[in-house]
Protein backbone atom coordinates (compact mmCIF):
# COMPACT_ATOMS: atom_id res chain seq x y z
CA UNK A 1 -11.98 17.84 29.18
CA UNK A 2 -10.09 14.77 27.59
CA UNK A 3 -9.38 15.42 23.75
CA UNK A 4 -10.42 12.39 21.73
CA UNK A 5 -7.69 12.30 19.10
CA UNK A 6 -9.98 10.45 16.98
CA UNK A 7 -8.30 8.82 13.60
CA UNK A 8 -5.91 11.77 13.18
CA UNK A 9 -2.75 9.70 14.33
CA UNK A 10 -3.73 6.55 12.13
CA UNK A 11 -4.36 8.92 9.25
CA UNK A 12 -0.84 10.58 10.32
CA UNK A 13 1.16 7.21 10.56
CA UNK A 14 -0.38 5.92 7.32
CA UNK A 15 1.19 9.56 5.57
CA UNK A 16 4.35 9.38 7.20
CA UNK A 17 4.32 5.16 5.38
CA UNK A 18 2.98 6.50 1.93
CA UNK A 19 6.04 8.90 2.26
CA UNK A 20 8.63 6.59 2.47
CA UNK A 21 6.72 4.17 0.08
CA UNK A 22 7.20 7.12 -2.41
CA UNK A 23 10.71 8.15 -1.37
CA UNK A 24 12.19 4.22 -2.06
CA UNK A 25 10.56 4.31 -5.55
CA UNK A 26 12.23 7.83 -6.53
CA UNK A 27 15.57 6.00 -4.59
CA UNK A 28 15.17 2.43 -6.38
CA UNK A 29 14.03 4.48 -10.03
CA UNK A 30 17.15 7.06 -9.55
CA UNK A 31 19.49 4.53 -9.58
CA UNK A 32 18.10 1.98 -11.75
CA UNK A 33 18.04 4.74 -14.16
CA UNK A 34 22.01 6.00 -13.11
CA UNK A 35 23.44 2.24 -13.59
CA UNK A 36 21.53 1.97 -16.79
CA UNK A 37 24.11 3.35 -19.33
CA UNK A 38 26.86 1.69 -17.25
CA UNK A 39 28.46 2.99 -13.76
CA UNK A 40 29.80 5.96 -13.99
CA UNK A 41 31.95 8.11 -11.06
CA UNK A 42 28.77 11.03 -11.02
CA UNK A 43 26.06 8.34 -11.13
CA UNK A 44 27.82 6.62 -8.89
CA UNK A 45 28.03 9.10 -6.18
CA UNK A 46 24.78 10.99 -6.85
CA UNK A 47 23.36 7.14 -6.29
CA UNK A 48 24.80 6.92 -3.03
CA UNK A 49 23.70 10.39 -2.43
CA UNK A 50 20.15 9.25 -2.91
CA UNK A 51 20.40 6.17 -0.68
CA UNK A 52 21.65 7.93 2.09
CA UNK A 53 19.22 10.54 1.61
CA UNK A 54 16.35 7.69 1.81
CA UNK A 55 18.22 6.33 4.86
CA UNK A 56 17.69 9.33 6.74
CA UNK A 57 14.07 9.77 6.16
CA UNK A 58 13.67 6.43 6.66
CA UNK A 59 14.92 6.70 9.84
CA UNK A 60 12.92 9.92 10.93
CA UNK A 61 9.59 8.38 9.45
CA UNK A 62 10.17 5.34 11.66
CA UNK A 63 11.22 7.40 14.40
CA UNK A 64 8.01 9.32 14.30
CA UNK A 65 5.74 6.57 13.12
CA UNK A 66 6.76 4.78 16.69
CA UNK A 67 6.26 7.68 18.41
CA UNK A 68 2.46 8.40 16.83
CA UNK A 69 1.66 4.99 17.93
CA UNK A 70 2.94 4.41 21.69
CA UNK A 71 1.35 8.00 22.88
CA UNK A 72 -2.37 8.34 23.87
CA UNK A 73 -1.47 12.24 22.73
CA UNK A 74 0.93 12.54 20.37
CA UNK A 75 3.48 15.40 20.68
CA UNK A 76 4.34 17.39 17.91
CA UNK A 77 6.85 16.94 15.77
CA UNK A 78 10.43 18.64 16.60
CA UNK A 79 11.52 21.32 14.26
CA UNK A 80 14.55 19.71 13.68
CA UNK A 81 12.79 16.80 12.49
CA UNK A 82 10.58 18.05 10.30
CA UNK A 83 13.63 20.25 8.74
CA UNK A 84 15.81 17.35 8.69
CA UNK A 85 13.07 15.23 6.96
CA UNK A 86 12.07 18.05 4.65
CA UNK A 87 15.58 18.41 3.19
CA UNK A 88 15.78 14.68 2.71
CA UNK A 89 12.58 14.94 0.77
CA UNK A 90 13.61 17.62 -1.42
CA UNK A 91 17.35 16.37 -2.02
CA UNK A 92 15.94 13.27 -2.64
CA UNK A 93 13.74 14.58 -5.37
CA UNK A 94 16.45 16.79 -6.83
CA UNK A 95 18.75 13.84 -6.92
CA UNK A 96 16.56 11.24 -8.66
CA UNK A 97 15.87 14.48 -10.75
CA UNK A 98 18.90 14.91 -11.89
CA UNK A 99 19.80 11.29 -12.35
CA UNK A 100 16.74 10.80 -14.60
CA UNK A 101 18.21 13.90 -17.16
């Protein structure tokens, strides 16, 4: 029996976009928000903090958005992956966070 994967990968890809979508606001807000008063060394760095941050789930959300769509049957994520993008989500948040206070 053939498993019809139906619109879950479309629905998957378009979560993994909305993601990053959300995760280049908090990145562009953050450090509109840590240049505002004037550069300063903490905003500074916890601005670059947050870009890099964004670059690396950038690059796993592209990474897996490719993947979603060339496979018939996608495979499931790697742990590392989804730990890796996980702890760019949440230091992201915490940075743009702490940037915004």
């Amino acid at each position: 029996m053939t498993r019809d994967p139906g619109l879950q990968p479309e629905r998957t890809r378009l979560a993994w976009r909305r993601t990053t979508l959300s995760g280049t606001v908090v990145a562009v807000l953050a450090a509109k928000a840590a240049l505002h008063a004037g550069p300063t060394p903490s905003a500074l760095v916890a601005t670059a903090l947050c870009c890099a941050l964004w670059l690396g789930f950038l690059g796993i959300a592209h990474r897996r958005i490719r993947t979603l769509a060339e496979a018939s049957r996608p495979p499931v994520i790697a742990p590392a992956s989804a730990t890796a993008a996980t702890l760019c989500t949440v230091g992201l948040a915490l940075c743009g966070a702490i940037l915004v206070l």
